[in-house]
PDB file of N, CA and C in Angstrom:
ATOM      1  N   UNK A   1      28.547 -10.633 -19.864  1.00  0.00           N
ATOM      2  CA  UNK A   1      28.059 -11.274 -18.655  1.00  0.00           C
ATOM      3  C   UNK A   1      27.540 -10.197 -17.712  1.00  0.00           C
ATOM      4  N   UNK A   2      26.411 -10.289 -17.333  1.00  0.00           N
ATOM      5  CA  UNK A   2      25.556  -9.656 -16.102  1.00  0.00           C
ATOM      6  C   UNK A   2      26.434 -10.026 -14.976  1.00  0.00           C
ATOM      7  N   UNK A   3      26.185  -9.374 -13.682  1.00  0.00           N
ATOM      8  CA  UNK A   3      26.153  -9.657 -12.129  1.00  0.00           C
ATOM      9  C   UNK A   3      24.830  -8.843 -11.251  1.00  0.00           C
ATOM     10  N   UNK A   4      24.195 -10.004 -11.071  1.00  0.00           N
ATOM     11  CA  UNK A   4      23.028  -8.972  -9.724  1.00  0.00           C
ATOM     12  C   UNK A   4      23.053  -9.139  -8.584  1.00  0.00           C
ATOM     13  N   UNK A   5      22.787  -8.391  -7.584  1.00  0.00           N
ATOM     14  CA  UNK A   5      22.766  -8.673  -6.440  1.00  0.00           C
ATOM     15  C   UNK A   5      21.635  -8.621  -5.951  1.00  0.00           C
ATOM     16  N   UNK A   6      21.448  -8.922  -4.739  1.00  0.00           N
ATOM     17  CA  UNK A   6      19.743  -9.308  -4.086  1.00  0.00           C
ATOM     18  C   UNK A   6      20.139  -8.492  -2.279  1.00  0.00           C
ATOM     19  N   UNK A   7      19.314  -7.395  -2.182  1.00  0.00           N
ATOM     20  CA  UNK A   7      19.856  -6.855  -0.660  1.00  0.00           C
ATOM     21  C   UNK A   7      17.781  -6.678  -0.209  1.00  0.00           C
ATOM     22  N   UNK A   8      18.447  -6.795   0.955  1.00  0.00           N
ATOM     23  CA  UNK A   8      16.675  -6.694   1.411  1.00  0.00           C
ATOM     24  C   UNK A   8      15.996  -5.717   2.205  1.00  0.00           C
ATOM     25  N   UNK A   9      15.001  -4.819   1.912  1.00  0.00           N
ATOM     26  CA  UNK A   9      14.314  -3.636   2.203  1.00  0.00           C
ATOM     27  C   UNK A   9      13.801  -4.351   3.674  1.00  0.00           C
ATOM     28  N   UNK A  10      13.322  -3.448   4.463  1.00  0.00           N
ATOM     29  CA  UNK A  10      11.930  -2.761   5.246  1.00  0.00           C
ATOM     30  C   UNK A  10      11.589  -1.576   5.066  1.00  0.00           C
ATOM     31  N   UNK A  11       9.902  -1.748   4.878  1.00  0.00           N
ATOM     32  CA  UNK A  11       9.406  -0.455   5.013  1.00  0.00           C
ATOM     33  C   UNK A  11       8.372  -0.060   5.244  1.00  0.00           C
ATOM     34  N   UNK A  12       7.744   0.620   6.070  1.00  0.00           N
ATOM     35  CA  UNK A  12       5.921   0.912   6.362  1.00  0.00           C
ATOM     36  C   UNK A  12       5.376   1.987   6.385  1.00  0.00           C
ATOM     37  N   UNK A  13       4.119   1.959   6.048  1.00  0.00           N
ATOM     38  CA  UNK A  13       3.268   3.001   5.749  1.00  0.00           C
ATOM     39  C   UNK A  13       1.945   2.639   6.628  1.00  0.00           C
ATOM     40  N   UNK A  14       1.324   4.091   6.966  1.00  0.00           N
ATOM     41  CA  UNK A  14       0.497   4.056   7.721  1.00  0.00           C
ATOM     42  C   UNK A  14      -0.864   3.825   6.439  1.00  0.00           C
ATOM     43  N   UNK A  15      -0.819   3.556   5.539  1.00  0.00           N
ATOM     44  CA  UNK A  15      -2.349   3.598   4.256  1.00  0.00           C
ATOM     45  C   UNK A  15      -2.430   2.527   3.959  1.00  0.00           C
ATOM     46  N   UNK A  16      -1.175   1.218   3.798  1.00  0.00           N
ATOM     47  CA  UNK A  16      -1.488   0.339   2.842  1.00  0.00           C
ATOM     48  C   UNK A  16      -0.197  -0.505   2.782  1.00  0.00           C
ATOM     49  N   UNK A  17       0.235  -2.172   2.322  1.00  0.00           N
ATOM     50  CA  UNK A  17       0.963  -2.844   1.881  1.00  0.00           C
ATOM     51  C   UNK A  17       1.306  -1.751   0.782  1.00  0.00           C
ATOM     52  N   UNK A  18       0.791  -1.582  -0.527  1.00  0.00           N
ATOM     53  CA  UNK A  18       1.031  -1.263  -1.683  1.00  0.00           C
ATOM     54  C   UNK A  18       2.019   0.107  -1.431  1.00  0.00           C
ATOM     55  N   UNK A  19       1.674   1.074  -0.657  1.00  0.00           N
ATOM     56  CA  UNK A  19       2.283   2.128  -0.336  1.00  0.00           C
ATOM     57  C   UNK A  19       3.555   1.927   0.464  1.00  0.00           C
ATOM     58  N   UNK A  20       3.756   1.124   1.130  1.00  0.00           N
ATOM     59  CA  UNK A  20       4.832   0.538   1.918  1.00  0.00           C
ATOM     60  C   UNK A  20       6.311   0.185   0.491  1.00  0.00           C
ATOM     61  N   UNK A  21       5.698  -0.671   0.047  1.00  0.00           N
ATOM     62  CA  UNK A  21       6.254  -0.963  -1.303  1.00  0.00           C
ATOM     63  C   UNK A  21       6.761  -0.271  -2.260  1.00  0.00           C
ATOM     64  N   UNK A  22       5.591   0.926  -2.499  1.00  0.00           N
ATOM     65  CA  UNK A  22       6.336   1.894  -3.467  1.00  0.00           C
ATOM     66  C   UNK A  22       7.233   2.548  -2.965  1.00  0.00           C
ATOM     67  N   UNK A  23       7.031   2.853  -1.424  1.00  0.00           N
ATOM     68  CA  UNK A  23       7.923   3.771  -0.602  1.00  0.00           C
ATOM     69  C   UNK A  23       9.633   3.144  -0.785  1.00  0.00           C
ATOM     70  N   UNK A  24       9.301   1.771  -0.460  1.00  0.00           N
ATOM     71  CA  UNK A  24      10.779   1.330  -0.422  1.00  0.00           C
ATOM     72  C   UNK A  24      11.543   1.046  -1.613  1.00  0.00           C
ATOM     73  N   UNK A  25      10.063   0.739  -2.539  1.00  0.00           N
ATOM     74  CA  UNK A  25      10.974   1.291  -4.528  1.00  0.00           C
ATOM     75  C   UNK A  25      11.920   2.419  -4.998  1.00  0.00           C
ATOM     76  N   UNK A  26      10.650   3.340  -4.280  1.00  0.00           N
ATOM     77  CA  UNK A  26      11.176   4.751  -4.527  1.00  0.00           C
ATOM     78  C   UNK A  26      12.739   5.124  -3.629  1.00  0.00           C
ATOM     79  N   UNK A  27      12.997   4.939  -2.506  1.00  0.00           N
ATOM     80  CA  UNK A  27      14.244   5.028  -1.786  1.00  0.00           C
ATOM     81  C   UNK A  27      15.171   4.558  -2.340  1.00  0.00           C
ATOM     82  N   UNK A  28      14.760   3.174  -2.111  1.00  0.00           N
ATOM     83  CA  UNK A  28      15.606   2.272  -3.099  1.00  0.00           C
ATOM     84  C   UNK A  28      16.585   2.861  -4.566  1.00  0.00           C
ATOM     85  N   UNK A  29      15.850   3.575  -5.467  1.00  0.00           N
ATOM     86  CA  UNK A  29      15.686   3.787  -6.493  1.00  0.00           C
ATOM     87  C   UNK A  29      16.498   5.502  -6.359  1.00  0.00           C
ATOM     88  N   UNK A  30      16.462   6.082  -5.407  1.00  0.00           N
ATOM     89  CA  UNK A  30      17.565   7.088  -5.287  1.00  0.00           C
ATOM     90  C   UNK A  30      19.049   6.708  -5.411  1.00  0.00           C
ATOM     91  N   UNK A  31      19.578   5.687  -4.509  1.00  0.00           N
ATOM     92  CA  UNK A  31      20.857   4.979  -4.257  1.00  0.00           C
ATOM     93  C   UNK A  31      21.694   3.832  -5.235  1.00  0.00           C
ATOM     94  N   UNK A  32      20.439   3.709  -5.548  1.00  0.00           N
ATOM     95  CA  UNK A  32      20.858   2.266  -7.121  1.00  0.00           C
ATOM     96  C   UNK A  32      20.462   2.049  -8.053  1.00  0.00           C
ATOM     97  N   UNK A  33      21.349   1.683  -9.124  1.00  0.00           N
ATOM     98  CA  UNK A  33      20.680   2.187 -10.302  1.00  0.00           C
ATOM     99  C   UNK A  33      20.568   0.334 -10.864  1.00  0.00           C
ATOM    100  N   UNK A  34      19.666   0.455 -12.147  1.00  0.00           N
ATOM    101  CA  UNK A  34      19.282  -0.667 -12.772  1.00  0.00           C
ATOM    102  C   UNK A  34      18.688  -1.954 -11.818  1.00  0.00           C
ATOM    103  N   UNK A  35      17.752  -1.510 -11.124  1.00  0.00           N
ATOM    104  CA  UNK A  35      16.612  -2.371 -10.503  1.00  0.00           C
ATOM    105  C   UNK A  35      16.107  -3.120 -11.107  1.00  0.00           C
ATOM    106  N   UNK A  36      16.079  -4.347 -11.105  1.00  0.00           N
ATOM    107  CA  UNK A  36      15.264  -5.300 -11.984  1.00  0.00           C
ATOM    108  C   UNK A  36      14.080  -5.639 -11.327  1.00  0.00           C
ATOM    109  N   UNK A  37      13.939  -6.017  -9.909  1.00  0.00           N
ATOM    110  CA  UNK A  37      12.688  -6.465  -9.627  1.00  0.00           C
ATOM    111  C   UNK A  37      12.673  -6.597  -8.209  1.00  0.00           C
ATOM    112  N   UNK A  38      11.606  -6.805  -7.816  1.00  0.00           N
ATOM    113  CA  UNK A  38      11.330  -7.198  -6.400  1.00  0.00           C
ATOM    114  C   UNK A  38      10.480  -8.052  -5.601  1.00  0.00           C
ATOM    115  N   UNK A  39      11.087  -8.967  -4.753  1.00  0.00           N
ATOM    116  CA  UNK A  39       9.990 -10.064  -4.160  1.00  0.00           C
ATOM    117  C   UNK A  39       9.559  -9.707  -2.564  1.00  0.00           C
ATOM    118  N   UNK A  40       8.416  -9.820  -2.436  1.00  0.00           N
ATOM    119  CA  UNK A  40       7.910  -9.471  -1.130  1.00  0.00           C
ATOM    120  C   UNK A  40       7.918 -10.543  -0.261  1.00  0.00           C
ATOM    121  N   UNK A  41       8.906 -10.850   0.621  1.00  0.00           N
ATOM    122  CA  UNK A  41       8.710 -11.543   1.396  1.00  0.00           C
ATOM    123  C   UNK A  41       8.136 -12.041   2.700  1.00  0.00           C
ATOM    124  N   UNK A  42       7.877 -10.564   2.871  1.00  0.00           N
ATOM    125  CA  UNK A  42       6.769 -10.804   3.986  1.00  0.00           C
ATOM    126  C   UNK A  42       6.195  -9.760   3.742  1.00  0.00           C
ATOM    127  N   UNK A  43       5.012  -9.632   4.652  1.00  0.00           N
ATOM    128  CA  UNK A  43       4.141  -8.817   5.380  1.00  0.00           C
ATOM    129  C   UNK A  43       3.429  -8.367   6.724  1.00  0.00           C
ATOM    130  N   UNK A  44       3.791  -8.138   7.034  1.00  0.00           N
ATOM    131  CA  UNK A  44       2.804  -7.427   8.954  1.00  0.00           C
ATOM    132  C   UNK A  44       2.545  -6.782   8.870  1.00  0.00           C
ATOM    133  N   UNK A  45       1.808  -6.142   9.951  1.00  0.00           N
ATOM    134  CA  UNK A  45       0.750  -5.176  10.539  1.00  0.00           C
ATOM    135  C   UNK A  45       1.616  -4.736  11.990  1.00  0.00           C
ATOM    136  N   UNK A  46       1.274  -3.299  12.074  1.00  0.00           N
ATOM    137  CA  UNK A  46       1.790  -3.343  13.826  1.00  0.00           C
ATOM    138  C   UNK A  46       0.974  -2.581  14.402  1.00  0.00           C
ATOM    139  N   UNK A  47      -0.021  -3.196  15.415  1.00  0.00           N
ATOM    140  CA  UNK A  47      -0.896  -2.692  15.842  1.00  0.00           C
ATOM    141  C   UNK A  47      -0.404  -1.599  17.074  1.00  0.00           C
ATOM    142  N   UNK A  48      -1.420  -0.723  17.391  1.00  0.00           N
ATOM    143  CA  UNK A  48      -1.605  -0.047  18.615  1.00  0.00           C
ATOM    144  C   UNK A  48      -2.845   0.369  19.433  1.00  0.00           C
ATOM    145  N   UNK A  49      -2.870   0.231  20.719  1.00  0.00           N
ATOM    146  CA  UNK A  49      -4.624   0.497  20.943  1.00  0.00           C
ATOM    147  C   UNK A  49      -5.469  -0.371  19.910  1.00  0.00           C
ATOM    148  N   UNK A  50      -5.177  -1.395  19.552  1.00  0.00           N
ATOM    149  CA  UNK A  50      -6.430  -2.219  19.197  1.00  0.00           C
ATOM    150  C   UNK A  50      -6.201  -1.866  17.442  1.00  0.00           C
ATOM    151  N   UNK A  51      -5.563  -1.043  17.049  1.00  0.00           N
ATOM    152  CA  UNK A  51      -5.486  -0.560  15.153  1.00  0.00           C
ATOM    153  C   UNK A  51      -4.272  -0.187  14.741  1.00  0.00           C
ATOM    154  N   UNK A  52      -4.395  -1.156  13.594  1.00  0.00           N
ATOM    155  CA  UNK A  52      -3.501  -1.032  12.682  1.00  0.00           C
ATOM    156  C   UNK A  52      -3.064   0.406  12.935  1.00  0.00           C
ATOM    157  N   UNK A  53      -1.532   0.247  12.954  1.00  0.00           N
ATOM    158  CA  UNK A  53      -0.810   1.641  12.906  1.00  0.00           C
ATOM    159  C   UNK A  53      -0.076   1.683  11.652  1.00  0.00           C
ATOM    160  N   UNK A  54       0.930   0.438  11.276  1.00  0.00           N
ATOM    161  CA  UNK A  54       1.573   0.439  10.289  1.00  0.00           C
ATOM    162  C   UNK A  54       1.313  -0.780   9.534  1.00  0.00           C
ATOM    163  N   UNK A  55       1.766  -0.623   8.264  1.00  0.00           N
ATOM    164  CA  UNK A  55       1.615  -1.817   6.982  1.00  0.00           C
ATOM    165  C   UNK A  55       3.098  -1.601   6.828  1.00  0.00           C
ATOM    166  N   UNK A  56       3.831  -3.089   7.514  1.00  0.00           N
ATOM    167  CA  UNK A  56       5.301  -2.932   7.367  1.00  0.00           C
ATOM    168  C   UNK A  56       5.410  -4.503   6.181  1.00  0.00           C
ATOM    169  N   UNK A  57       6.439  -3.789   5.107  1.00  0.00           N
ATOM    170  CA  UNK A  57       7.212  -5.239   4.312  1.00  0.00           C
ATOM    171  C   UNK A  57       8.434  -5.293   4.075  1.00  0.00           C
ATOM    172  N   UNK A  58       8.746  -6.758   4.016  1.00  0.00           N
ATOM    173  CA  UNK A  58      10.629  -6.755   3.991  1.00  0.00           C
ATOM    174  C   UNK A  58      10.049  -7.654   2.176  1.00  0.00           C
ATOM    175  N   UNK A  59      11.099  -6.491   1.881  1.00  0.00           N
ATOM    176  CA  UNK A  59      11.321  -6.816   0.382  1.00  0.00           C
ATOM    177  C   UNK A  59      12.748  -7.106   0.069  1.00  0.00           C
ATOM    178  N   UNK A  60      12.873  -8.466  -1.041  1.00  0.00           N
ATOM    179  CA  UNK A  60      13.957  -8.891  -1.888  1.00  0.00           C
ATOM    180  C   UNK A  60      14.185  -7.751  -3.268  1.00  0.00           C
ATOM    181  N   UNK A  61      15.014  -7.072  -2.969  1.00  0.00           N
ATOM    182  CA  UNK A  61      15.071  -6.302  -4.507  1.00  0.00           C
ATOM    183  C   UNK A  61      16.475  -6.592  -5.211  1.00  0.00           C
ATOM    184  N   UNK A  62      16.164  -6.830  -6.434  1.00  0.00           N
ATOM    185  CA  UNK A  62      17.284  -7.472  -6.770  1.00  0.00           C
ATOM    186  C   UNK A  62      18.042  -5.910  -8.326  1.00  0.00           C
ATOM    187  N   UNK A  63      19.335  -5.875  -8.148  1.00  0.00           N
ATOM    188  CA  UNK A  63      19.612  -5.042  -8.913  1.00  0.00           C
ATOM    189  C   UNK A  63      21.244  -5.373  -9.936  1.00  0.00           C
ATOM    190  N   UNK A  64      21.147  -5.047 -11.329  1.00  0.00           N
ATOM    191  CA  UNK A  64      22.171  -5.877 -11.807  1.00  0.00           C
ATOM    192  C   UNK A  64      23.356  -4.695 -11.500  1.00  0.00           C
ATOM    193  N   UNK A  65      24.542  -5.240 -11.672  1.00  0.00           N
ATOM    194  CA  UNK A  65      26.066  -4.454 -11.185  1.00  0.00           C
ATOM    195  C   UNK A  65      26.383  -4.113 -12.059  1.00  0.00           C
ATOM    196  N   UNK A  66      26.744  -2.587 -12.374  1.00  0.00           N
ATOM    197  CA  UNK A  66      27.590  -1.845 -14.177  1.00  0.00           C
ATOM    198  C   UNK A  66      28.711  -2.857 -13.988  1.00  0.00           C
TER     199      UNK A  66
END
């Protein structure tokens, strides 16, 4: 029998959604082991002076328990 758990990221990058994402894979991926997957549940923008400053996402990552 498996057990996974589901804990939820933020994270932003000044280039891109996609980079935001890998960023919080990659962190992620220091601290816990056997990552199965991840759902993006949101997405924003946080502007300043009129432009995009950051590409922020809160991610579902789900990881199974030794």
């Amino acid at each position: 029998m498996s057990v996974g758990k589901t804990i939820t990221l933020t994270a932003q990058s000044e280039t891109g959604f996609e980079a935001a994402i890998r960023d919080a894979i990659s962190k992620a991926n220091e601290t816990l082991r056997n990552i199965e997957g991840a759902w993006v549940k949101d997405q924003t923008v946080i502007i300043k002076d009129g432009q995009i400053k950051y590409f922020r996402v809160h991610l579902e990552v789900t990881f199974v328990l030794d």
